[in-house]
PDB file of N, CA and C in Angstrom:
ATOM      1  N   UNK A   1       0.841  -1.176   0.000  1.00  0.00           N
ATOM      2  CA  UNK A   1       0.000   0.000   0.000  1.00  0.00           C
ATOM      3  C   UNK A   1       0.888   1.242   0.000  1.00  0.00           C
ATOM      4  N   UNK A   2       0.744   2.233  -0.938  1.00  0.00           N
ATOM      5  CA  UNK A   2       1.149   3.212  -0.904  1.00  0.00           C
ATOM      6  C   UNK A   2       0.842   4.580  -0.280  1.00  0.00           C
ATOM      7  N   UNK A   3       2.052   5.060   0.693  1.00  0.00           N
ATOM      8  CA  UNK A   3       0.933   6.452   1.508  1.00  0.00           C
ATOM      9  C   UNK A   3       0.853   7.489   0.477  1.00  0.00           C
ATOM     10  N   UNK A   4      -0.305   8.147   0.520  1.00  0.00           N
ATOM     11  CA  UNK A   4      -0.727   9.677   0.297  1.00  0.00           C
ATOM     12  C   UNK A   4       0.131  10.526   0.679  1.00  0.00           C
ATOM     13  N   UNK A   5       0.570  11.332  -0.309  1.00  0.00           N
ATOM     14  CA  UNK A   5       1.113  12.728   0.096  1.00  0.00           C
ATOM     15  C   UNK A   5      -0.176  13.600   1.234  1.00  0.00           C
ATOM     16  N   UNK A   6       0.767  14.186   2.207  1.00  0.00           N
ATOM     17  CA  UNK A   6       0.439  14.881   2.768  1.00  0.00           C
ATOM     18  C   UNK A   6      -0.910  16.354   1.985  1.00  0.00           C
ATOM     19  N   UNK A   7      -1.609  16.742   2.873  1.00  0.00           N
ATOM     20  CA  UNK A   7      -2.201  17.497   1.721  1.00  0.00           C
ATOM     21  C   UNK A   7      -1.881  19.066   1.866  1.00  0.00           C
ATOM     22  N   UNK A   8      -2.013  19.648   1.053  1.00  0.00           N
ATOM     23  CA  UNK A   8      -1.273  21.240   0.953  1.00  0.00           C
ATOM     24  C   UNK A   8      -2.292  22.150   2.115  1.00  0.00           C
ATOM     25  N   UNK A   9      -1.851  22.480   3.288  1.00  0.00           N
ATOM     26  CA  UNK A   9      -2.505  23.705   4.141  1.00  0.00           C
ATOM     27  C   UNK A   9      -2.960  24.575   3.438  1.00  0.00           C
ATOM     28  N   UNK A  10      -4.645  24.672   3.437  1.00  0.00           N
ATOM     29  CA  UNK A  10      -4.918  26.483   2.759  1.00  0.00           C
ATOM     30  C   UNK A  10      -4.061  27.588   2.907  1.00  0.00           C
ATOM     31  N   UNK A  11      -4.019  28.260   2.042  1.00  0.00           N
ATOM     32  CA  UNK A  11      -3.267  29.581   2.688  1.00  0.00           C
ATOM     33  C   UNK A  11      -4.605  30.792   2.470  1.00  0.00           C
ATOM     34  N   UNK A  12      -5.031  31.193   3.444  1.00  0.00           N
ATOM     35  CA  UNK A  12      -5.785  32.097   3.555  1.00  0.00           C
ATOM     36  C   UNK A  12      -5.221  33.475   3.781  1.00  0.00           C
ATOM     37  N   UNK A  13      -5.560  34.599   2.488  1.00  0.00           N
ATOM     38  CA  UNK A  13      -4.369  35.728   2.549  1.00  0.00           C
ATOM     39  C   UNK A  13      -5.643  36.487   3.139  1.00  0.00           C
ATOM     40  N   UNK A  14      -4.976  37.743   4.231  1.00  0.00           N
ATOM     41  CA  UNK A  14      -6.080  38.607   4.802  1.00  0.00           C
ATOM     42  C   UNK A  14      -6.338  39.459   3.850  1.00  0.00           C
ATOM     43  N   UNK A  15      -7.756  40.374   3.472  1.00  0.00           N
ATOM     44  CA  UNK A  15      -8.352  40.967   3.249  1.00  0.00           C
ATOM     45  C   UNK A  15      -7.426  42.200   2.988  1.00  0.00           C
ATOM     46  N   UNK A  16      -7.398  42.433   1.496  1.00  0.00           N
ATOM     47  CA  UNK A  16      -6.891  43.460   1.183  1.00  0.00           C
ATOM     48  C   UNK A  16      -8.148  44.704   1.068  1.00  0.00           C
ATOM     49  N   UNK A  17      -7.585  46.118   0.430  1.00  0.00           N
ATOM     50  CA  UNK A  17      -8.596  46.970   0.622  1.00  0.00           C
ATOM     51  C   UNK A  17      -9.223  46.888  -0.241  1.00  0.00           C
ATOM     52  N   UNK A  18      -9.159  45.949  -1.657  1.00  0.00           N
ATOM     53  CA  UNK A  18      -9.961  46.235  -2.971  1.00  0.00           C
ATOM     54  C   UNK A  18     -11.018  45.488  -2.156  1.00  0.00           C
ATOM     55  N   UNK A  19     -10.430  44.408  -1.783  1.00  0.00           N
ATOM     56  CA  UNK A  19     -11.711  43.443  -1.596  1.00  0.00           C
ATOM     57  C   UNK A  19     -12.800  43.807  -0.014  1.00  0.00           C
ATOM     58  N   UNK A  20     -12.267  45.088   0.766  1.00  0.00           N
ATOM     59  CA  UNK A  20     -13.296  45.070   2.017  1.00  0.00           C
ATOM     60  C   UNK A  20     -14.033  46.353   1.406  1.00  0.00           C
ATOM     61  N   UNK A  21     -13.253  47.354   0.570  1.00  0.00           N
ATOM     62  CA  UNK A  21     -14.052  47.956  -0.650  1.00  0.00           C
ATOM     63  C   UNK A  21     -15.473  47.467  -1.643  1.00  0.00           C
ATOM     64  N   UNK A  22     -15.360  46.300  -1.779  1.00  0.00           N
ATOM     65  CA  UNK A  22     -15.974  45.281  -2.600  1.00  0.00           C
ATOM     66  C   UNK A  22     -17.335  45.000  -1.818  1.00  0.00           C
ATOM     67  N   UNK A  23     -16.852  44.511  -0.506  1.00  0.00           N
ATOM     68  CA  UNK A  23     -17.567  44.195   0.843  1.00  0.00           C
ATOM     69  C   UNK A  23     -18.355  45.104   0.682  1.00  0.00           C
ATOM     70  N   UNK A  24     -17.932  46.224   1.311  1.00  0.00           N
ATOM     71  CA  UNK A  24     -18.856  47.472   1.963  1.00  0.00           C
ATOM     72  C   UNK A  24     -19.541  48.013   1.002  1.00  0.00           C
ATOM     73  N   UNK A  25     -19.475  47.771  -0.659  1.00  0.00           N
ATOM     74  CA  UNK A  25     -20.234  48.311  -1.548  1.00  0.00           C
ATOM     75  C   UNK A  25     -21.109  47.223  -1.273  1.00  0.00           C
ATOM     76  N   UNK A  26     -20.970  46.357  -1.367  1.00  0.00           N
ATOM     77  CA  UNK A  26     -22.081  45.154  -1.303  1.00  0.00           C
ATOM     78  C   UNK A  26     -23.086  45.745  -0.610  1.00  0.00           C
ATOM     79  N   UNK A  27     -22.735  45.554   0.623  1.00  0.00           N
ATOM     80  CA  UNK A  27     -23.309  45.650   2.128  1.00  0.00           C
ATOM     81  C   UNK A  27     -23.997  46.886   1.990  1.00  0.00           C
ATOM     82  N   UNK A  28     -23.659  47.797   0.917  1.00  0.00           N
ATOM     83  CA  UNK A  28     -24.410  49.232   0.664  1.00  0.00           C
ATOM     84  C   UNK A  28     -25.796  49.187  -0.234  1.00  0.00           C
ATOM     85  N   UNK A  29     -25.275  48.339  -0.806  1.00  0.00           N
ATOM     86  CA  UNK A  29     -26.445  47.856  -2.086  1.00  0.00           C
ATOM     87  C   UNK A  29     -27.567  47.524  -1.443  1.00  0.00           C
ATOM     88  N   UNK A  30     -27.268  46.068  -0.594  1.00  0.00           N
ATOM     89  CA  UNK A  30     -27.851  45.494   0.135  1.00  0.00           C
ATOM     90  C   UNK A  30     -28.595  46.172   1.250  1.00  0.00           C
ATOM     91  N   UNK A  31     -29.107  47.080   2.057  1.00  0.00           N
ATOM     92  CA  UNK A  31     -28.975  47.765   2.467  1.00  0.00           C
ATOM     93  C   UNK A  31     -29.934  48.664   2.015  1.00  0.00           C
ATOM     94  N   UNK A  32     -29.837  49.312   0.288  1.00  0.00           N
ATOM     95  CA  UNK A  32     -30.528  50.119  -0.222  1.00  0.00           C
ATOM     96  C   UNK A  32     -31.347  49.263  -0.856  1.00  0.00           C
ATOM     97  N   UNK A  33     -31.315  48.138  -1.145  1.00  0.00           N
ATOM     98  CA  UNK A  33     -32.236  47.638  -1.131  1.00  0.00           C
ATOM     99  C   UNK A  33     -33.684  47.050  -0.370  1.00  0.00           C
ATOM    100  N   UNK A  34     -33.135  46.354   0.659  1.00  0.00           N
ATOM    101  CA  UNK A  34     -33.928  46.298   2.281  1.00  0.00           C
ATOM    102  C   UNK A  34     -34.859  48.134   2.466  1.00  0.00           C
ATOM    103  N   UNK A  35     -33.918  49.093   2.315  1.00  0.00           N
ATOM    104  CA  UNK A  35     -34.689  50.289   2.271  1.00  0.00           C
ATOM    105  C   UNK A  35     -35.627  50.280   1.493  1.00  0.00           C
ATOM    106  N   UNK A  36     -35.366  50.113   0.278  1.00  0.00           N
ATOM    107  CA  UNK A  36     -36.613  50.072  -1.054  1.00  0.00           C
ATOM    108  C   UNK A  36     -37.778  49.256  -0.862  1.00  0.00           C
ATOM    109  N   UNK A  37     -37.195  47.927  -0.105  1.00  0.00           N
ATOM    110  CA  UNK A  37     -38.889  47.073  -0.272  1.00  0.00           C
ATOM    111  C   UNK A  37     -39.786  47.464   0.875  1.00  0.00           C
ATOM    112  N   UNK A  38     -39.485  48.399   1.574  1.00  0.00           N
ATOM    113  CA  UNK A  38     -40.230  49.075   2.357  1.00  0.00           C
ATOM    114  C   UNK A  38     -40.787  47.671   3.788  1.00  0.00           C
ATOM    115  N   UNK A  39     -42.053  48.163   3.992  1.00  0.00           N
ATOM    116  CA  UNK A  39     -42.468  47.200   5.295  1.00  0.00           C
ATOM    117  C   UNK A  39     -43.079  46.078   4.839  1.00  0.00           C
ATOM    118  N   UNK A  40     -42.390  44.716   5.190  1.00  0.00           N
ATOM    119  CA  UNK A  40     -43.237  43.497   4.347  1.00  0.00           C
ATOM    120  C   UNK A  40     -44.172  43.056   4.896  1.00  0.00           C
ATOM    121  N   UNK A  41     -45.282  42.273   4.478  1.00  0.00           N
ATOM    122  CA  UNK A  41     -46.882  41.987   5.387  1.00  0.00           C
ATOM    123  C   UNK A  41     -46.530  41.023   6.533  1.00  0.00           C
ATOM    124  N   UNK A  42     -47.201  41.265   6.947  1.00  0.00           N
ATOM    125  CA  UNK A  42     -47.218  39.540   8.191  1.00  0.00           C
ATOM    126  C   UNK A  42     -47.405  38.747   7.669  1.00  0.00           C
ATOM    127  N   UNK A  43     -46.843  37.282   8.149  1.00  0.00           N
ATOM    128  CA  UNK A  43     -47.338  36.050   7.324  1.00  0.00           C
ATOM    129  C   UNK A  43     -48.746  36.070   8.513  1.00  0.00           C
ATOM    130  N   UNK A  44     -49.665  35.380   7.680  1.00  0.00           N
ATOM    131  CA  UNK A  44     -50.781  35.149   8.160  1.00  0.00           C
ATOM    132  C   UNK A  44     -50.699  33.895   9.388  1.00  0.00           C
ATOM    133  N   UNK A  45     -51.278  33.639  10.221  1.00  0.00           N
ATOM    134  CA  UNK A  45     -51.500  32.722  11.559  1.00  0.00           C
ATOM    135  C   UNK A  45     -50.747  31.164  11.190  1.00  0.00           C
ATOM    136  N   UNK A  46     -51.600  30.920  10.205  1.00  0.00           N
ATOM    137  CA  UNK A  46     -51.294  29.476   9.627  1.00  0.00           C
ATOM    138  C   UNK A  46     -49.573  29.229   9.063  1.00  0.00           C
ATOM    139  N   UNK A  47     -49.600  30.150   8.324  1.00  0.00           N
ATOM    140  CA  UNK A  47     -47.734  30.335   7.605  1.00  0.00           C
ATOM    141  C   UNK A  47     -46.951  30.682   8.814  1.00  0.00           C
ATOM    142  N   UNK A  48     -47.361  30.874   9.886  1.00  0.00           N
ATOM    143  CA  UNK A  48     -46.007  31.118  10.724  1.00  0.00           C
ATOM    144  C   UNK A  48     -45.936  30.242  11.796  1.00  0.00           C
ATOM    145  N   UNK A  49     -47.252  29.207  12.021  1.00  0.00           N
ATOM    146  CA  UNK A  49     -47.277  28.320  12.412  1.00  0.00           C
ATOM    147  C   UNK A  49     -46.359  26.938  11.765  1.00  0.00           C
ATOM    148  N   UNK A  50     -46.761  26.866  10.277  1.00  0.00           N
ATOM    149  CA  UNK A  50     -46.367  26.054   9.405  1.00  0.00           C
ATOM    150  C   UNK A  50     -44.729  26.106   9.428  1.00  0.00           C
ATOM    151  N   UNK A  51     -44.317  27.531   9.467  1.00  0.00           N
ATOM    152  CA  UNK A  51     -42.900  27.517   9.128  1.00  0.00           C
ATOM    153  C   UNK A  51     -42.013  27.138  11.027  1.00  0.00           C
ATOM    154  N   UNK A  52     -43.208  27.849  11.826  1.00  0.00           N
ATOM    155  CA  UNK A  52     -42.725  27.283  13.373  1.00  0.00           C
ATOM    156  C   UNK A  52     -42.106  25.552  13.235  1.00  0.00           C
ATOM    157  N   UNK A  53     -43.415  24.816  12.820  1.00  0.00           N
ATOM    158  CA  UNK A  53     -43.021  23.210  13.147  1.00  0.00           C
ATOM    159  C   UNK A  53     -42.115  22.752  11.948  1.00  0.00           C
ATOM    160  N   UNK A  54     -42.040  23.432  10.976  1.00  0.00           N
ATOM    161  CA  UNK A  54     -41.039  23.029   9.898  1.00  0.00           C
ATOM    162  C   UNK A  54     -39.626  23.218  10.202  1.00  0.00           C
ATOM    163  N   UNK A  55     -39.397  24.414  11.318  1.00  0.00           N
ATOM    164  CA  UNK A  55     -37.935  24.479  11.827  1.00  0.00           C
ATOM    165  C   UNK A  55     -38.014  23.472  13.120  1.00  0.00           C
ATOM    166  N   UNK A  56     -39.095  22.834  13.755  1.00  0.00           N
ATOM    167  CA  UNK A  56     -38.947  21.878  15.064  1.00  0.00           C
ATOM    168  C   UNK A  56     -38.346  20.608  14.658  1.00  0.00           C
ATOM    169  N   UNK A  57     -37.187  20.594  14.695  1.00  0.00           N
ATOM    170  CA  UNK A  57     -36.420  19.313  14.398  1.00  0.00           C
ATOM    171  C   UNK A  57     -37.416  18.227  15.423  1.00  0.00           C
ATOM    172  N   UNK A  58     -38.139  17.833  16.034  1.00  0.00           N
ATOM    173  CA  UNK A  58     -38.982  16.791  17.134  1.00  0.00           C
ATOM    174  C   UNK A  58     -40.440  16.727  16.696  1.00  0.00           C
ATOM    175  N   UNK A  59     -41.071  18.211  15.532  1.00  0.00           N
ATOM    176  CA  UNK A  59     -42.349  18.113  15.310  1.00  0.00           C
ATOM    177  C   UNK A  59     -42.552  16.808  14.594  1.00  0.00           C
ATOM    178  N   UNK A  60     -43.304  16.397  14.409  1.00  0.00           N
ATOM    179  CA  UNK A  60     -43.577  15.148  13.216  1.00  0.00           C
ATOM    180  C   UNK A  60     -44.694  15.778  12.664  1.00  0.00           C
ATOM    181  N   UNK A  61     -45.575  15.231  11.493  1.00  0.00           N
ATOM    182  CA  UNK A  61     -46.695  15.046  11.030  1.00  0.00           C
ATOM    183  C   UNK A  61     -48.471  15.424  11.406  1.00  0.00           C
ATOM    184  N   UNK A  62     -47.788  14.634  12.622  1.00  0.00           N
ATOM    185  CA  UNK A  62     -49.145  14.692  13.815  1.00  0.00           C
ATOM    186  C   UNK A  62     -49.464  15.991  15.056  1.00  0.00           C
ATOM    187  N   UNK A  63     -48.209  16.674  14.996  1.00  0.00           N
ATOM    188  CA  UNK A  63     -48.140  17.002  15.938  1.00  0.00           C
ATOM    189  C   UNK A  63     -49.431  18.855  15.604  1.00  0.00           C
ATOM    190  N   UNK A  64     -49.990  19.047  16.323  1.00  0.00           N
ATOM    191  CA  UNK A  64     -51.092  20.332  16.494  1.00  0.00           C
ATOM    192  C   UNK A  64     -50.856  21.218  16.766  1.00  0.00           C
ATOM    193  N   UNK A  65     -51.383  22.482  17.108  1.00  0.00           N
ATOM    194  CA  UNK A  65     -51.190  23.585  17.506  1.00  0.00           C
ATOM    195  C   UNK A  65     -52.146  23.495  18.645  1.00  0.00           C
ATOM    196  N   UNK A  66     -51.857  23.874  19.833  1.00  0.00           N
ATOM    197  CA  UNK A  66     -53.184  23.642  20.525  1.00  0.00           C
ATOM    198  C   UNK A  66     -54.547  24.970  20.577  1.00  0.00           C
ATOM    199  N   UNK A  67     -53.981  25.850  19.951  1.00  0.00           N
ATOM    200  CA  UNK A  67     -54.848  27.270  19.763  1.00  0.00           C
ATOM    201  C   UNK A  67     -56.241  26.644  18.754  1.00  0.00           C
ATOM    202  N   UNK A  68     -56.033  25.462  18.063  1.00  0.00           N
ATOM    203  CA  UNK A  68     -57.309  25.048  17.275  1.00  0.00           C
ATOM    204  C   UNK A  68     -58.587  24.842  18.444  1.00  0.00           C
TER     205      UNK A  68
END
């Protein structure tokens, strides 16, 4: 059996200024955008219930709301 070369360490270079430049335009866009779509509706009773037990990693199938 033959060993594997060792494998090459990332080299992660820090953040130069083009690229936190890059960032912060992003983050500006982003930002003016969130401003633009203004105030979004409520999800209605049922959709925020639905999305409640869809994040409950333990809900199953069966499981109710007891407010019915």
């Amino acid at each position: 059996m033959m060993d594997s070369p060792a494998p090459e360490k990332l080299k992660v270079s820090p953040l130069n200024e083009s690229h936190t430049g890059s960032l912060n335009a992003n983050l500006e866009r982003m930002k003016e955008a969130i401003a633009r779509a203004g105030d979004l509706p409520i999800l209605p009773h049922i959709a925020m219930e639905v999305s409640r037990l869809a994040s409950d990693p333990i809900a199953g199938m069966s499981k109710r709301s007891c407010s019915n």
